[in-house]
N, C-alpha and C. Protein backbone atom coordinates (compact mmCIF):
# COMPACT_ATOMS: atom_id res chain seq x y z
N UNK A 1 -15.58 2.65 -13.98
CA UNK A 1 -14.82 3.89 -13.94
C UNK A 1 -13.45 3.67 -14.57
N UNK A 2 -13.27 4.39 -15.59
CA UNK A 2 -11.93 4.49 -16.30
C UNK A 2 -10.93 5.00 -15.39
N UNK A 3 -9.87 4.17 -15.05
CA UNK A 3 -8.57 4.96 -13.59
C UNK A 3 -7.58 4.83 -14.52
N UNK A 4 -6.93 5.81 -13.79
CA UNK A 4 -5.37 6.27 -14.37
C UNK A 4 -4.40 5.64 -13.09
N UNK A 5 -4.08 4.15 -13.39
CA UNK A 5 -2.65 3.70 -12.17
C UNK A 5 -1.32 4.04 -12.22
N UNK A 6 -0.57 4.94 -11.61
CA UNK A 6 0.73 5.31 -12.08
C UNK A 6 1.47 4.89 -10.54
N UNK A 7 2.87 5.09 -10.85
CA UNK A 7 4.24 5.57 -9.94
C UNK A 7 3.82 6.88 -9.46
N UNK A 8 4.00 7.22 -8.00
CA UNK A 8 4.16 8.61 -7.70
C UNK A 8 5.46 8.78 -7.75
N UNK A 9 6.13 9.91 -8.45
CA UNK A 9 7.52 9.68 -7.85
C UNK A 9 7.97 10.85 -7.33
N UNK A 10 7.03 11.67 -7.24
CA UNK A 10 7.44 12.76 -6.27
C UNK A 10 5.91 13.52 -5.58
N UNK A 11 6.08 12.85 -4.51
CA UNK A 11 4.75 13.41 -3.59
C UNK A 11 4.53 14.49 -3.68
N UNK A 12 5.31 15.45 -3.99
CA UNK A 12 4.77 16.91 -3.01
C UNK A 12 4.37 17.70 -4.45
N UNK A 13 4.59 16.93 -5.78
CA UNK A 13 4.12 17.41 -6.81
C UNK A 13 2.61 16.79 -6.52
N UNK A 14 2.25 16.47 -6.34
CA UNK A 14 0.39 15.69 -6.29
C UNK A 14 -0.53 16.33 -5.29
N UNK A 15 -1.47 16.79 -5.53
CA UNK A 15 -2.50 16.82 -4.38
C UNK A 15 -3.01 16.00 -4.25
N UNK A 16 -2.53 15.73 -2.64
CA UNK A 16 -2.94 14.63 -1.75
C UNK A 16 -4.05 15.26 -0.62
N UNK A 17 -4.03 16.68 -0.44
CA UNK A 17 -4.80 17.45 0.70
C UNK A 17 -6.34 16.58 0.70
N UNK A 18 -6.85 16.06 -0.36
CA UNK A 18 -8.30 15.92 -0.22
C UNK A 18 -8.26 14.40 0.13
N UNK A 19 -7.67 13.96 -0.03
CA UNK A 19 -7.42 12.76 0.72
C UNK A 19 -7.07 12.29 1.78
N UNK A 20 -5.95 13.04 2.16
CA UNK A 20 -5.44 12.87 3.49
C UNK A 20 -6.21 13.81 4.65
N UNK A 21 -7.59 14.52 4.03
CA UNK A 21 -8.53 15.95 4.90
C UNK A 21 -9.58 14.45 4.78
N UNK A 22 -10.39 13.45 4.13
CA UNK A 22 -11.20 12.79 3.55
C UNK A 22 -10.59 11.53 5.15
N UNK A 23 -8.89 11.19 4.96
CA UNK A 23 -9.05 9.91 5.87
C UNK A 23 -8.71 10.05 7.22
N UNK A 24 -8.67 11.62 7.78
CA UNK A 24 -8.65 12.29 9.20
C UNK A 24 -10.13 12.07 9.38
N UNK A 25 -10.93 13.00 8.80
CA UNK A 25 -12.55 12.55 8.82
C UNK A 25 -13.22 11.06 9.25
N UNK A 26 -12.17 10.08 8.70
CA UNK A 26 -13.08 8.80 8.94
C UNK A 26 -11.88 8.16 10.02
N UNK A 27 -10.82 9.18 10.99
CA UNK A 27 -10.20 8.96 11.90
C UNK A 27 -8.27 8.02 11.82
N UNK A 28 -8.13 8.04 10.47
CA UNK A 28 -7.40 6.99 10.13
C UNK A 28 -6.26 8.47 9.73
N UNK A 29 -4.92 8.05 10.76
CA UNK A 29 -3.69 9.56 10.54
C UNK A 29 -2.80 8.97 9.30
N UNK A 30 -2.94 7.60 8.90
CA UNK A 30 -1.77 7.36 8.18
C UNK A 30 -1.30 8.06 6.83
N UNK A 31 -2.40 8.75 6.51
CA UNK A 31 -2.04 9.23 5.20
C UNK A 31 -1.62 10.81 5.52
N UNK A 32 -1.42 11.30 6.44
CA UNK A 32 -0.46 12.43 7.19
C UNK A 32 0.84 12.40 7.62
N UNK A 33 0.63 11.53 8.06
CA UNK A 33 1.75 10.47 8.53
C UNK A 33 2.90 10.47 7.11
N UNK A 34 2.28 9.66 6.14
CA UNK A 34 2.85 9.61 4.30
C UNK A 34 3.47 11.13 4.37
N UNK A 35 2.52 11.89 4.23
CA UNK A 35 2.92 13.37 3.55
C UNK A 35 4.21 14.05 4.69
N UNK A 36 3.52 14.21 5.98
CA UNK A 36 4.72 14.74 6.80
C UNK A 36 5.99 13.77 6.74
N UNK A 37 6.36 12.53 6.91
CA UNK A 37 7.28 11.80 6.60
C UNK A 37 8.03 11.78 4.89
N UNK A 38 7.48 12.42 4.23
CA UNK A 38 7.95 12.55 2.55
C UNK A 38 8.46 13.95 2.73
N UNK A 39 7.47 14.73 3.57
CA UNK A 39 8.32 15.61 3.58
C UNK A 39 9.68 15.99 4.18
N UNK A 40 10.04 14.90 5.80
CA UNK A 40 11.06 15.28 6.21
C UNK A 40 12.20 14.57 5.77
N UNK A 41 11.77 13.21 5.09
CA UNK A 41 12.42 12.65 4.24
C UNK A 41 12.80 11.26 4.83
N UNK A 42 12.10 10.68 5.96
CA UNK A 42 12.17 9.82 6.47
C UNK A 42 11.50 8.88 5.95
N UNK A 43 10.65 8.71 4.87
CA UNK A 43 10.16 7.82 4.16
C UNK A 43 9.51 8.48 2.45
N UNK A 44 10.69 8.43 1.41
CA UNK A 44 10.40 8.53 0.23
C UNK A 44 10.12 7.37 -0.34
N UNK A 45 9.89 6.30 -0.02
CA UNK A 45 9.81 4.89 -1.01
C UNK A 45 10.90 5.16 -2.01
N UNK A 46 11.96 5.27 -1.70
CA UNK A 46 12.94 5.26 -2.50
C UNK A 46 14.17 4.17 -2.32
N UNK A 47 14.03 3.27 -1.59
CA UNK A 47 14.95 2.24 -1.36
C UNK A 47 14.97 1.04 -2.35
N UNK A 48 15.87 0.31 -2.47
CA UNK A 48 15.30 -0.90 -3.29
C UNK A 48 14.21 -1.22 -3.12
N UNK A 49 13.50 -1.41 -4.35
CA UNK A 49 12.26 -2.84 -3.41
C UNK A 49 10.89 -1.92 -3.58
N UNK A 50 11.38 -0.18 -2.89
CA UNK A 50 9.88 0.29 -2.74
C UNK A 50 9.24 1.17 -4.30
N UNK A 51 8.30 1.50 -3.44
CA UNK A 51 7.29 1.86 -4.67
C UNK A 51 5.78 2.74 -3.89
N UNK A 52 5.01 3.70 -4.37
CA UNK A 52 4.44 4.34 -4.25
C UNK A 52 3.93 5.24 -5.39
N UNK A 53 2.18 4.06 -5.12
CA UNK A 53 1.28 4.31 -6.41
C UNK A 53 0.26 5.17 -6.16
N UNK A 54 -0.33 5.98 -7.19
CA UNK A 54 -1.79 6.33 -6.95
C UNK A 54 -2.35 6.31 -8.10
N UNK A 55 -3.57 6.72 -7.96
CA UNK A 55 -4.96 6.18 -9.26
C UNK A 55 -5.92 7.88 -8.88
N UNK A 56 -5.83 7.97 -10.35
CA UNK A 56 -6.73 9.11 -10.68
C UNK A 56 -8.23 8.54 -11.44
N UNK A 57 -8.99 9.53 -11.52
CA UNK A 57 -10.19 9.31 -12.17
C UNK A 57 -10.49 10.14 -12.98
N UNK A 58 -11.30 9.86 -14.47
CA UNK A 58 -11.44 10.63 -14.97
C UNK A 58 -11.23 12.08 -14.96
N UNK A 59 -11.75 12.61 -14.17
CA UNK A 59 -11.20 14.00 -14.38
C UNK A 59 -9.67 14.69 -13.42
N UNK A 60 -9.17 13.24 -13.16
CA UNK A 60 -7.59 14.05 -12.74
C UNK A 60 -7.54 14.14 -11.28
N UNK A 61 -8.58 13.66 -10.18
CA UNK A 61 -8.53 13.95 -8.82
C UNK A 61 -8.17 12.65 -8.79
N UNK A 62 -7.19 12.33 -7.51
CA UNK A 62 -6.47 11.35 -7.33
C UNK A 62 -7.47 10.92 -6.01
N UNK A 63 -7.63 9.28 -6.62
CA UNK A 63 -8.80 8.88 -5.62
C UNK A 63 -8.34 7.35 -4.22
N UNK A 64 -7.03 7.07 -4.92
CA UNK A 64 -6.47 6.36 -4.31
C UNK A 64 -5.09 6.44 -4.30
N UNK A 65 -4.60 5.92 -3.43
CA UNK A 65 -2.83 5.83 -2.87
C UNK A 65 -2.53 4.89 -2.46
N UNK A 66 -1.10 4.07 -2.30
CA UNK A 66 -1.18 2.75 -1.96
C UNK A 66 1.06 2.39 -2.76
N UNK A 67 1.35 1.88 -1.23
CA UNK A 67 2.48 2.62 -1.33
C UNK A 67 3.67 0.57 -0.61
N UNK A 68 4.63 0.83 -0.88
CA UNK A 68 5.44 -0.85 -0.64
C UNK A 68 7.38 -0.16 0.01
N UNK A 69 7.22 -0.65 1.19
CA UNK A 69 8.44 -0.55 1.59
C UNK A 69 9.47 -1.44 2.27
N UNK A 70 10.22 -1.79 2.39
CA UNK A 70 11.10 -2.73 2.99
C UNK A 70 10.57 -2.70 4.00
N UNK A 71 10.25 -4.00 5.10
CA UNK A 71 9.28 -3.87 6.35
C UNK A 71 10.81 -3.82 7.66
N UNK A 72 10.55 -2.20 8.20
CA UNK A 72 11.39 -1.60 9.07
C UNK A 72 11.41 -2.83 10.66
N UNK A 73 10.19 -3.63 10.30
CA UNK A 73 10.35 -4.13 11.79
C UNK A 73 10.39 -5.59 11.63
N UNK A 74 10.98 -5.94 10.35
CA UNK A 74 10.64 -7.54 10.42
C UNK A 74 12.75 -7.84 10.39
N UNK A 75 13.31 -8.51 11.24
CA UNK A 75 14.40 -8.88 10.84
C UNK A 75 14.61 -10.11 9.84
N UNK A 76 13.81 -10.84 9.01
CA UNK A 76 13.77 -11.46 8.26
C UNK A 76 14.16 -10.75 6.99
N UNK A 77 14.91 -11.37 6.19
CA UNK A 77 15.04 -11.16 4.88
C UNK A 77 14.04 -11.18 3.94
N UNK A 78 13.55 -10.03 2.92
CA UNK A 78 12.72 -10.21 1.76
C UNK A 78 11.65 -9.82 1.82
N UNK A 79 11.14 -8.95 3.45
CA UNK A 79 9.95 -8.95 3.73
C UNK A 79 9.62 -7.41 3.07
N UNK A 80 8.36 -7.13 2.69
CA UNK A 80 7.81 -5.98 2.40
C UNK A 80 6.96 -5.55 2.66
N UNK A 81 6.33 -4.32 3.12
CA UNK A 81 4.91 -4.10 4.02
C UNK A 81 4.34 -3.30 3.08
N UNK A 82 3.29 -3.28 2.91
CA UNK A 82 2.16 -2.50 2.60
C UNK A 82 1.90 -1.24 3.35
N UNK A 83 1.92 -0.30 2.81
CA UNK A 83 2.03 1.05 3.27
C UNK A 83 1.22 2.42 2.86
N UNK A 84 0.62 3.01 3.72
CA UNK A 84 -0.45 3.86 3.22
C UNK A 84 -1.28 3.86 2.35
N UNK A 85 -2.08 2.66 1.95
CA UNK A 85 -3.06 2.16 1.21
C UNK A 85 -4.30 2.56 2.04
N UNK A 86 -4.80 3.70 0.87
CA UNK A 86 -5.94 4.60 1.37
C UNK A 86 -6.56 4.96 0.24
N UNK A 87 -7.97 4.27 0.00
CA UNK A 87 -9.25 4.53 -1.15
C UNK A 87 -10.16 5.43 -0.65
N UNK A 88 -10.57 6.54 -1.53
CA UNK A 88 -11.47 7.78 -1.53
C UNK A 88 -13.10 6.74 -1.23
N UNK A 89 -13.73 7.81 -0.26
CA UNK A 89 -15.20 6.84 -0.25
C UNK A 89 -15.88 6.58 -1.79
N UNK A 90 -15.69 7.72 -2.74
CA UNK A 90 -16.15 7.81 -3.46
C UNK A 90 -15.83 7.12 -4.72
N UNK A 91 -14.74 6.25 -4.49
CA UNK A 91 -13.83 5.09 -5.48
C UNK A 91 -13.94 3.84 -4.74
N UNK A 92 -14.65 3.89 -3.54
CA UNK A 92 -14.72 2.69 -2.92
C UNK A 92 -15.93 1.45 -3.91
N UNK A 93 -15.64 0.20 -3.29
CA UNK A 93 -16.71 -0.54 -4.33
C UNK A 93 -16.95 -0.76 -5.76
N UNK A 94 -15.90 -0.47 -6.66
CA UNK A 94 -15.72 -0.62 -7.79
C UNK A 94 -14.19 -0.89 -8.58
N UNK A 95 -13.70 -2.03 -7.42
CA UNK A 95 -12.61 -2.55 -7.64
C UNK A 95 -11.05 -1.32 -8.19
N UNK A 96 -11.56 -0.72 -7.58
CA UNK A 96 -10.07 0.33 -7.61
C UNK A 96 -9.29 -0.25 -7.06
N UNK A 97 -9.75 -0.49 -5.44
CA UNK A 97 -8.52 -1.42 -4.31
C UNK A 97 -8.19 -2.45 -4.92
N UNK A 98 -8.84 -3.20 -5.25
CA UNK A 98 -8.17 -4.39 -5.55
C UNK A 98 -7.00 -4.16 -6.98
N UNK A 99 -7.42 -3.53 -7.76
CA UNK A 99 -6.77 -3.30 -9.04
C UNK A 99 -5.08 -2.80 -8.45
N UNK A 100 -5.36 -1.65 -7.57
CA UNK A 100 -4.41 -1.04 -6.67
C UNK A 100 -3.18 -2.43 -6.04
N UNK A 101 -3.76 -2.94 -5.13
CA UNK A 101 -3.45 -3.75 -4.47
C UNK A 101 -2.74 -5.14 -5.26
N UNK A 102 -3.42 -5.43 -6.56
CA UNK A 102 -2.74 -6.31 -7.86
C UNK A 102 -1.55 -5.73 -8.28
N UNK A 103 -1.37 -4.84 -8.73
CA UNK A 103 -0.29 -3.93 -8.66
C UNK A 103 0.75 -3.87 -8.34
N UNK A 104 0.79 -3.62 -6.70
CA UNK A 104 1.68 -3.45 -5.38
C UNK A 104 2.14 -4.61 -5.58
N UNK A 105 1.54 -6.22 -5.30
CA UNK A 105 1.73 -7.42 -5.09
C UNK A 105 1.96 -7.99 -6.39
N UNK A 106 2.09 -7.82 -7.78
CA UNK A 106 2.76 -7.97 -8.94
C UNK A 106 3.99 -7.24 -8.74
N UNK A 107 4.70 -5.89 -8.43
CA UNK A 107 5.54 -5.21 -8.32
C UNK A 107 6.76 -6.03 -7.33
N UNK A 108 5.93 -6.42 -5.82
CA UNK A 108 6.21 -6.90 -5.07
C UNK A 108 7.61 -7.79 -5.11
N UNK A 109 6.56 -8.97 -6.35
CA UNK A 109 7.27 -10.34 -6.73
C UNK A 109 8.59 -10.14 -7.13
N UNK A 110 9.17 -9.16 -7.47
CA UNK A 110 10.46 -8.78 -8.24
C UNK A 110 11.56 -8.57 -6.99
N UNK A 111 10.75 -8.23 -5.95
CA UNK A 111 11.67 -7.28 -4.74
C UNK A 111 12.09 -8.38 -3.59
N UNK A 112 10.34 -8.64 -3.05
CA UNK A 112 10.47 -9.69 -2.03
C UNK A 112 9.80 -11.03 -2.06
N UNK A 113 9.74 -11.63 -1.25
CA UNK A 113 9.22 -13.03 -0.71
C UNK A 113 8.09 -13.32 0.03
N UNK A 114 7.77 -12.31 0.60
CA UNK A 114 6.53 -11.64 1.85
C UNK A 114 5.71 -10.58 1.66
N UNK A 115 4.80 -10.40 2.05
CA UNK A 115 4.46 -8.85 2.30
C UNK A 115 3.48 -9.02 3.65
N UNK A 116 3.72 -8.25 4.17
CA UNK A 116 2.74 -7.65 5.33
C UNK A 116 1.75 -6.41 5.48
N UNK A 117 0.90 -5.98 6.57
CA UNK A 117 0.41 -5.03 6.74
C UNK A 117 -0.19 -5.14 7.96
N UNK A 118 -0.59 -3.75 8.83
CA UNK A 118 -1.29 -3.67 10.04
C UNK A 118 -2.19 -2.93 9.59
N UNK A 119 -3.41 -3.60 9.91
CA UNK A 119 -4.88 -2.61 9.66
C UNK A 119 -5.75 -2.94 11.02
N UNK A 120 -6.45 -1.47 11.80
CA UNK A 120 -7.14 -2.34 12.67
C UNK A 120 -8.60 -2.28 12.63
N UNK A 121 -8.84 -1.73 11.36
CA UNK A 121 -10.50 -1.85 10.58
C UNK A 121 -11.05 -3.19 10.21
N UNK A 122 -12.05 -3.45 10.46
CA UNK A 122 -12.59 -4.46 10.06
C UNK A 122 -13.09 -5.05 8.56
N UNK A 123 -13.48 -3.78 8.57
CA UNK A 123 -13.33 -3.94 6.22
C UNK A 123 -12.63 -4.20 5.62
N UNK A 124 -10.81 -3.33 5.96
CA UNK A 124 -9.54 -3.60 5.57
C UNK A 124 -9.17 -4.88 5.95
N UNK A 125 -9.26 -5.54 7.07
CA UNK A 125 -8.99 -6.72 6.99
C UNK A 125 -10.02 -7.61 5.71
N UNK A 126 -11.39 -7.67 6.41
CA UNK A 126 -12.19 -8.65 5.16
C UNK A 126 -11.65 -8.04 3.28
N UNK A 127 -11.07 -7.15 3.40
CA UNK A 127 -10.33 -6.71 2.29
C UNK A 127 -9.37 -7.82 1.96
N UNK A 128 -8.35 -7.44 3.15
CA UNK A 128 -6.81 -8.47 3.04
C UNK A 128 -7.23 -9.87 2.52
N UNK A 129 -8.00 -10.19 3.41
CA UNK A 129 -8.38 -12.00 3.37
C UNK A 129 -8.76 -12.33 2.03
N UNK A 130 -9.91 -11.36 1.55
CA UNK A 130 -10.74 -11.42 0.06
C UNK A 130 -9.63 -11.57 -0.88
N UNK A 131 -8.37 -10.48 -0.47
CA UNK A 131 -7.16 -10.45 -1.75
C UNK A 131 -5.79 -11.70 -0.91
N UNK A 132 -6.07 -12.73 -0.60
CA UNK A 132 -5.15 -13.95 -0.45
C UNK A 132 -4.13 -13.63 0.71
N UNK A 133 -4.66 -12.74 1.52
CA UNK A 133 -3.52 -12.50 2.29
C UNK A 133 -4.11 -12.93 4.05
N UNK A 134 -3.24 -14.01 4.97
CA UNK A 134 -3.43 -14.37 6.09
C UNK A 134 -3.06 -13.56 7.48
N UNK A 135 -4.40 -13.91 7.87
CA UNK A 135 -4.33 -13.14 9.01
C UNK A 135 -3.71 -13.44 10.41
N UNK A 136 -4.66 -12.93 11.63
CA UNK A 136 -4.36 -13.16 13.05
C UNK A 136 -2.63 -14.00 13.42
N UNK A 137 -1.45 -12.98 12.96
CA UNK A 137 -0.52 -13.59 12.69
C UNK A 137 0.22 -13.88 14.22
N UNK A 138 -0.31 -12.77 15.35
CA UNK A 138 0.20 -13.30 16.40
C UNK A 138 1.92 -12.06 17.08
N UNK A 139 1.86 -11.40 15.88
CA UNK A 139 2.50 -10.21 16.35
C UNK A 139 2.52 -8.81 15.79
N UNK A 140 2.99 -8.05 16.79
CA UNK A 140 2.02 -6.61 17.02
C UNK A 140 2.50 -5.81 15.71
N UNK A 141 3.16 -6.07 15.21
CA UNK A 141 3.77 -5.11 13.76
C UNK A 141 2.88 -5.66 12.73
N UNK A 142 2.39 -6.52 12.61
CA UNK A 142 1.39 -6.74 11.24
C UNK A 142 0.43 -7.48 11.35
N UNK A 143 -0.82 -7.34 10.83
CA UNK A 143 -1.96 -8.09 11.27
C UNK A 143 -2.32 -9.16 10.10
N UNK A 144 -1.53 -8.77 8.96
CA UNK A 144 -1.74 -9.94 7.69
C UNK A 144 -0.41 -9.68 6.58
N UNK A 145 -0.72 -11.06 6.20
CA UNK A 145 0.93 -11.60 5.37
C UNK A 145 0.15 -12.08 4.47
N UNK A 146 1.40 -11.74 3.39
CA UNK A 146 0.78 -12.95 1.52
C UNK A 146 2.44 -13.22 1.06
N UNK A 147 2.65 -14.84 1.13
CA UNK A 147 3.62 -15.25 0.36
C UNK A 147 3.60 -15.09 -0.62
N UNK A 148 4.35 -14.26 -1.71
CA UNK A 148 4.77 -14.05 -2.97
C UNK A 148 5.24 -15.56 -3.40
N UNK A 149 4.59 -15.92 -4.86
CA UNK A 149 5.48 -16.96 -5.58
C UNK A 149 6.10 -16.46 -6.33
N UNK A 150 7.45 -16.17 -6.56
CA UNK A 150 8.16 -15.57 -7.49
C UNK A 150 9.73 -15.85 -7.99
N UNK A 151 10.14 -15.64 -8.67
CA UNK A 151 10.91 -16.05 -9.53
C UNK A 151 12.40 -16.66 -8.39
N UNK A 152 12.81 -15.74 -7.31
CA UNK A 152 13.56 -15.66 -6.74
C UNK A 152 13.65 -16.97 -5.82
N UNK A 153 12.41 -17.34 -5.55
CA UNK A 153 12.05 -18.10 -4.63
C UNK A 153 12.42 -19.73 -5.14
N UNK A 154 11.61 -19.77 -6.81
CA UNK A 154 11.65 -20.83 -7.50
C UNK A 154 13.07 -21.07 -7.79
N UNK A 155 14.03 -20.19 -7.93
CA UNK A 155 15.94 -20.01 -7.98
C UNK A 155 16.37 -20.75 -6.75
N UNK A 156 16.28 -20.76 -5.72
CA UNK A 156 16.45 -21.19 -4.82
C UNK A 156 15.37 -23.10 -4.51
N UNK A 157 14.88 -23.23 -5.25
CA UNK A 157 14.41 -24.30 -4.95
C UNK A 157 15.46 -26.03 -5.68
């Protein structure tokens, strides 16, 4: 499948309704969560560091989302979480996520040192692990981490 990966840079220009109607259905609020929070303005991915992508398909319906923000609950320096990363069933299995997810964590390397995420699906995790990222970390804000090697890091060595 030929995808279109871009910057969102303004949510409320995109239809997101079939997506975020698509991941209520399979019980998962976070991508409501995205839209009502963009809308009140409590989370634009607009800080240093963040970023918020999606991927269209051939004919222009946006089939994935997948979003990077300064991590609100880590007091460590450099950390970045993974944020509203949500694939259409119908883009599932043909390496969209991962392409998605290469992306985020290339983007990443420029910003931070870390990244995190909380997922409590069992796919999304065998997801995380498949794409280099460690699990069962032992506290309640994120369920998997991937050390960035990146330029900033090697400066400091």
């Amino acid at each position: 499948m030929t995808i279109d990966l871009r910057e969102i840079k303004k949510l409320k220009t995109e239809d997101v309704e079939k997506l975020v109607e698509e991941s209520e259905a399979e019980g998962y609020r976070f991508l409501r969560r995205l839209v009502d929070q963009y809308e009140d303005g409590t989370n634009t991915f607009n800080k240093a560091g963040e970023i918020l992508y999606g991927v269209w398909n051939p004919q222009g319906h946006l089939v994935a989302i997948g979003g990077l923000n300064r991590d609100p609950y880590s007091s460590k320096e450099g950390v970045g979480r993974l944020r509203r990363f949500y694939i259409s069933q119908e883009a599932r299995r043909q390496g969209i996520g991962t392409h998605l997810l290469t992306e985020i964590v290339n983007y990443a390397k420029g910003h931070f040192t870390e990244l995190v995420v909380r997922t409590e699906s069992s796919v999304a995790d065998a997801f995380y692990r498949a794409n280099g990222f460690s699990a069962d970390l032992g506290i309640p804000e994120a369920t998997h981490s991937l050390r960035l090697d990146n330029a900033q890091e090697k400066k400091a060595e």
